[in-house]
N, C-alpha and C. Protein backbone atom coordinates (compact mmCIF):
# COMPACT_ATOMS: atom_id res chain seq x y z
N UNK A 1 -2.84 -9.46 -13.00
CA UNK A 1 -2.55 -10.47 -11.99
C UNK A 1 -3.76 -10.61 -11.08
N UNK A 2 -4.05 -11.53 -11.04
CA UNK A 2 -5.23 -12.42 -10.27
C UNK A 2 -5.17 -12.56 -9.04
N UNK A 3 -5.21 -11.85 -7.31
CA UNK A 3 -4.90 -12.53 -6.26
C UNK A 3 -5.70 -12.92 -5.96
N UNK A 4 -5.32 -13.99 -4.86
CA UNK A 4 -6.06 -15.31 -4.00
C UNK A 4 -6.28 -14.90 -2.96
N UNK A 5 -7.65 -15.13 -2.18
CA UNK A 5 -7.79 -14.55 -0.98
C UNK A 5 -7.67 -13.00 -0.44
N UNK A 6 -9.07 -12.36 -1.38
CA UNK A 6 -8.99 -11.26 -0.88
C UNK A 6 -9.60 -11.27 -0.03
N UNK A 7 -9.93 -10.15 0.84
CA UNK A 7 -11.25 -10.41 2.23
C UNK A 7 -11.26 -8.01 1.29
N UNK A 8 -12.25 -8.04 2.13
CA UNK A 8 -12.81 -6.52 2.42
C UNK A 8 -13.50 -6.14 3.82
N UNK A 9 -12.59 -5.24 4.01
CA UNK A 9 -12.49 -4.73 5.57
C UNK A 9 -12.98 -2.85 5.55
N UNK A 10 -13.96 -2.38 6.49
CA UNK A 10 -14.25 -1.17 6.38
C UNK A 10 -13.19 -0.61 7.52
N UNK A 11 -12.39 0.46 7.37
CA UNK A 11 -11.97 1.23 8.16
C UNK A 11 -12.40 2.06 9.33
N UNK A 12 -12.03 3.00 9.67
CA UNK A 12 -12.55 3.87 10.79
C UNK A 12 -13.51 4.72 9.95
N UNK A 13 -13.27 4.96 8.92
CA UNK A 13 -14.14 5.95 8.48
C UNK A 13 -15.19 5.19 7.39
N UNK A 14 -15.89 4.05 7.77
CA UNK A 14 -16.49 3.77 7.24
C UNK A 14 -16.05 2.61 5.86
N UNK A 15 -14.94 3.05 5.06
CA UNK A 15 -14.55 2.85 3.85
C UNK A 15 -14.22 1.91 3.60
N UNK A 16 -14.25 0.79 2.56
CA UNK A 16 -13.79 -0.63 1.92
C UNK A 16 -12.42 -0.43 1.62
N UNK A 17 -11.99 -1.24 2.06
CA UNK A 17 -10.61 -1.11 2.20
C UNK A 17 -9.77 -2.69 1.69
N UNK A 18 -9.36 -2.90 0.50
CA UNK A 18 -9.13 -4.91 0.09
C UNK A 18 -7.83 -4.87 0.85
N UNK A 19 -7.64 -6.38 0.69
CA UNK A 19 -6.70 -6.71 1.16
C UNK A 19 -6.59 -8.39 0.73
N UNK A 20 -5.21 -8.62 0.20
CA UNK A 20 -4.71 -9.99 0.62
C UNK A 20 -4.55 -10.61 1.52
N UNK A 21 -5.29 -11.67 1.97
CA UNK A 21 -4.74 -12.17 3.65
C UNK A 21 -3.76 -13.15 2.70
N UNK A 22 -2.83 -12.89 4.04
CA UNK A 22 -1.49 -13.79 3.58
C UNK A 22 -1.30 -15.04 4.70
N UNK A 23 -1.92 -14.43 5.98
CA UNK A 23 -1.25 -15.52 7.07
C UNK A 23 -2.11 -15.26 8.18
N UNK A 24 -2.40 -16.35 9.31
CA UNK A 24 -2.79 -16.38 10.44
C UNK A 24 -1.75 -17.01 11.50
N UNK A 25 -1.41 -15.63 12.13
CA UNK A 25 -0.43 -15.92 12.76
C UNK A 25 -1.31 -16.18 14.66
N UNK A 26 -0.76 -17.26 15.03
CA UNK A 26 -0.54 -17.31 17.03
C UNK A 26 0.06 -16.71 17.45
N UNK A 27 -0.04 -16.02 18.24
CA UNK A 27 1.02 -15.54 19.31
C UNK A 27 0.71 -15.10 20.36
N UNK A 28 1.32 -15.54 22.01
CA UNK A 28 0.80 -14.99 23.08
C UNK A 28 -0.35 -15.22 23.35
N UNK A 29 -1.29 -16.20 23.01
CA UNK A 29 -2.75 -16.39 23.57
C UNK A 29 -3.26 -15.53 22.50
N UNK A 30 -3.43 -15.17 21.11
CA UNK A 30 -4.26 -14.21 20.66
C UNK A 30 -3.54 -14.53 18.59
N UNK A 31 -4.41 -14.57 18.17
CA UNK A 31 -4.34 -14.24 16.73
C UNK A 31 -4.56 -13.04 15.96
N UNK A 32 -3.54 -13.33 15.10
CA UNK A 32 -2.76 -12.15 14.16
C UNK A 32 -3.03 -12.50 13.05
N UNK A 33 -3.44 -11.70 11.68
CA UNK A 33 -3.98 -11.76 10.72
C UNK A 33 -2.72 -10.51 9.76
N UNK A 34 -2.17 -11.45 8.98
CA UNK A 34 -1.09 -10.63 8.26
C UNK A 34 -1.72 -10.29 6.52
N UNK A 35 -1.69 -9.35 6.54
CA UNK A 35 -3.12 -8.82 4.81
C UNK A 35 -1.61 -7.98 4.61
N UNK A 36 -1.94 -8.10 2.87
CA UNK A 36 -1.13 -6.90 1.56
C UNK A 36 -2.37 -6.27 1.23
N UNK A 37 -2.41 -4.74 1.61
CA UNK A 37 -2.95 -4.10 1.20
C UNK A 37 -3.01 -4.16 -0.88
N UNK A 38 -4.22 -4.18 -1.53
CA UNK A 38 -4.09 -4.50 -2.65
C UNK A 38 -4.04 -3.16 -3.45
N UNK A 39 -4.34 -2.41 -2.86
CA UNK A 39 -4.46 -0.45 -3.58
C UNK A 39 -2.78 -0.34 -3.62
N UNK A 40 -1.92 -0.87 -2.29
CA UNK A 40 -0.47 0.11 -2.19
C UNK A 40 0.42 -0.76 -2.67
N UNK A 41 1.55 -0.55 -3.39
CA UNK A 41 2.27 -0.95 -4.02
C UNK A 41 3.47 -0.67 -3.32
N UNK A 42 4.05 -0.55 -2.01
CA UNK A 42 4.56 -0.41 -0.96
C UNK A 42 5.16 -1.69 -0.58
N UNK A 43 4.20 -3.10 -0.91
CA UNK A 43 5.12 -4.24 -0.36
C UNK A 43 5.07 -4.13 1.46
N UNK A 44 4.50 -3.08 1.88
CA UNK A 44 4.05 -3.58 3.31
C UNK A 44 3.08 -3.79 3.86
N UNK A 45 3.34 -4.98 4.86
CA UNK A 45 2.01 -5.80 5.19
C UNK A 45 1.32 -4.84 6.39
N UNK A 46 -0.06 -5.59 6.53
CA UNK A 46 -0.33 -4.83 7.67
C UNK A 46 -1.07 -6.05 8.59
N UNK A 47 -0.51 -6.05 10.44
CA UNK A 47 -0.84 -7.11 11.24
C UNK A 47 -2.01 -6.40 11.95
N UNK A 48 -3.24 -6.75 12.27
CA UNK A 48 -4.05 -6.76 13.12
C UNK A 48 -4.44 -7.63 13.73
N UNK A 49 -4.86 -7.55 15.01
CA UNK A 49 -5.32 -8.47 15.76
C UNK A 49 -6.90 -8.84 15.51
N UNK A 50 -7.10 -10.40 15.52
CA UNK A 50 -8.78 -10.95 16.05
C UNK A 50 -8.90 -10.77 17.22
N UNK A 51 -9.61 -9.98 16.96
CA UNK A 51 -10.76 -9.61 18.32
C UNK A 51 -11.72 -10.41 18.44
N UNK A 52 -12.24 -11.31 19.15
CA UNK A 52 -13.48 -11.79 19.91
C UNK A 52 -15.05 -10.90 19.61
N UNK A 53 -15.59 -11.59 19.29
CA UNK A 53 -16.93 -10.78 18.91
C UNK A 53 -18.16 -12.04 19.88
N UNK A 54 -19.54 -10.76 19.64
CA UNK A 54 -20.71 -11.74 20.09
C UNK A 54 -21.41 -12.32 18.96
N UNK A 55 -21.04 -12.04 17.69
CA UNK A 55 -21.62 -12.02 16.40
C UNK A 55 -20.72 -13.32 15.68
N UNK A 56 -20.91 -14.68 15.94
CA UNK A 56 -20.24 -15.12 15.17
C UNK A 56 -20.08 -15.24 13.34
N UNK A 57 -20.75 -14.68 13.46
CA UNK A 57 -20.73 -14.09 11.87
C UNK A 57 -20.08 -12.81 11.42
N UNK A 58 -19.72 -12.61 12.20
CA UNK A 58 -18.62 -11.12 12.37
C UNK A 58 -17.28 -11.32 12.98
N UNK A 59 -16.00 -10.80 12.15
CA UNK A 59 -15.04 -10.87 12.81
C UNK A 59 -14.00 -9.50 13.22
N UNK A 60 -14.06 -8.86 14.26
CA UNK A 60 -13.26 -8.04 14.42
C UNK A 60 -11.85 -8.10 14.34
N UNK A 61 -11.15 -6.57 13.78
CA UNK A 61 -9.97 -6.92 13.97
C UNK A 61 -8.94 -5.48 14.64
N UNK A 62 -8.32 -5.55 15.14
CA UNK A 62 -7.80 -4.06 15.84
C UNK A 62 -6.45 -4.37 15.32
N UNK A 63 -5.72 -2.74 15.35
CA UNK A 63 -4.53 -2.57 15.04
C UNK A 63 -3.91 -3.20 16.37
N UNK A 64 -2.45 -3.11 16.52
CA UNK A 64 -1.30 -3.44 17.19
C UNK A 64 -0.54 -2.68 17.67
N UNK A 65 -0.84 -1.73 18.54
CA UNK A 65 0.31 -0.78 18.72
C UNK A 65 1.59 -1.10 19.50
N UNK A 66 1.73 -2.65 20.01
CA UNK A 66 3.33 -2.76 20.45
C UNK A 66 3.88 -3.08 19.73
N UNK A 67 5.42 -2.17 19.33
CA UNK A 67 6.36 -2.43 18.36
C UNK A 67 6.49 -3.72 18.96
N UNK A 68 6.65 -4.49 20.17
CA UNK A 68 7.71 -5.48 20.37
C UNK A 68 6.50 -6.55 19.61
N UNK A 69 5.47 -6.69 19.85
CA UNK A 69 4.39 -7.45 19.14
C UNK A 69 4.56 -7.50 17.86
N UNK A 70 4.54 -6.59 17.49
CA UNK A 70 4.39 -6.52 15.67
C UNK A 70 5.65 -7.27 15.31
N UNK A 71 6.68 -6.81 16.11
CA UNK A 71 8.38 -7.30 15.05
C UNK A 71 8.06 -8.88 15.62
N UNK A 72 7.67 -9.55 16.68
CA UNK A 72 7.72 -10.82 16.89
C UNK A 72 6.90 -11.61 16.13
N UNK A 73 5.55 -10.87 15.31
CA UNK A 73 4.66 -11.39 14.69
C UNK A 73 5.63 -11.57 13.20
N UNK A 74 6.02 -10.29 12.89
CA UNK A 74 6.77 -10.50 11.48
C UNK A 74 7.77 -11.76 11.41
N UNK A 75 8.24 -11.47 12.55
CA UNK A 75 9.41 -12.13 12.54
C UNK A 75 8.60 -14.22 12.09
N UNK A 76 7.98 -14.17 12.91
CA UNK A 76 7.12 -15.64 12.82
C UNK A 76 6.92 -16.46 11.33
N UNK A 77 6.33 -14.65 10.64
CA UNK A 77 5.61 -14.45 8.93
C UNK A 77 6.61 -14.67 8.49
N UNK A 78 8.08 -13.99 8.15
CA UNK A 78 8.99 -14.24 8.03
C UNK A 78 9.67 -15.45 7.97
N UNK A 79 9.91 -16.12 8.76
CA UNK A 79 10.44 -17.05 8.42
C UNK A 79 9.54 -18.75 7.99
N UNK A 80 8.00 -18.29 8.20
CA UNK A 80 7.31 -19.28 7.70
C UNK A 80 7.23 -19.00 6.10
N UNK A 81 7.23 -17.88 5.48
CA UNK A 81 7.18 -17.71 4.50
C UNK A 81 8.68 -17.08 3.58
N UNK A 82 9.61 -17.85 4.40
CA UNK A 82 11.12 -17.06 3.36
C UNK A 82 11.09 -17.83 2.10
N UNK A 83 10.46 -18.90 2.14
CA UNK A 83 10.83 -19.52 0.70
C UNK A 83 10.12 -18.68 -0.57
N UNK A 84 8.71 -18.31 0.01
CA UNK A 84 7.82 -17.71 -1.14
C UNK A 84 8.41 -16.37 -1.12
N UNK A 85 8.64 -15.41 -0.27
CA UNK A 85 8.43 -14.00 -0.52
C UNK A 85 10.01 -13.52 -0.28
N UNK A 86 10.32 -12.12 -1.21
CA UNK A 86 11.50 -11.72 -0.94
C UNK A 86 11.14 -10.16 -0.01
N UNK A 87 11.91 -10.72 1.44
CA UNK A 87 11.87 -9.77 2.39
C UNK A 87 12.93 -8.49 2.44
N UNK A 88 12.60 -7.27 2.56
CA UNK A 88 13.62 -6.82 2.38
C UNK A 88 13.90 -5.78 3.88
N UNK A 89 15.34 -5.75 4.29
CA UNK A 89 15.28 -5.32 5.37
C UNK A 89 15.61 -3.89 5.78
C-alpha cells in the first residue's frame, strides 16, 4: 500500500520519524497538524502544534499537552473526516 502525503519529522533525539499528514486543523488562534505515524500499526494519530519559526523554510511543530486541546482537536478531525475513516471509541 502506497500512502499519500508523507512528510519526515526528526524527533527529540535527533531521529526520522514518517508520518502521514492527514489534516490541518484551526483551533483557538493556532494550527494543528493531525499525522498517522507510518512505522505503528496502532491506528493512533498524533496532533502537534505549528509553531511559528524565523526560518520560513522551516516548520516547527510541538506536542500538546492539554487533554482538553487534543480531545477538541480530535473531535474537529473526527467529524470532518467520519465519512473516510472508521473511528473507534
Amino acid at each position: 500500500m502506497e500512502l499519500d502525503n508523507i512528510i519526515t519529522l526528526q524527533d527529540e533525539n535527533g531521529e526520522d520519524v514518517r508520518f502521514e499528514f492527514l489534516d490541518l486543523v484551526e483551533y483557538a488562534g493556532n494550527e494543528y497538524v493531525v499525522l498517522l505515524p507510518v512505522e505503528d500499526d496502532d491506528g493512533q494519530v498524533v496532533i502537534l502544534q505549528l509553531e511559528e519559526s524565523d526560518d520560513d523554510e522551516v516548520e516547527n511543530y510541538v506536542g500538546v499537552d492539554d487533554d482538553e486541546t487534543l480531545n477538541a482537536i480530535f473531535a474537529i478531525f473526527k467529524e470532518k473526516f467520519k465519512d473516510e475513516f472508521k473511528f473507534e471509541d
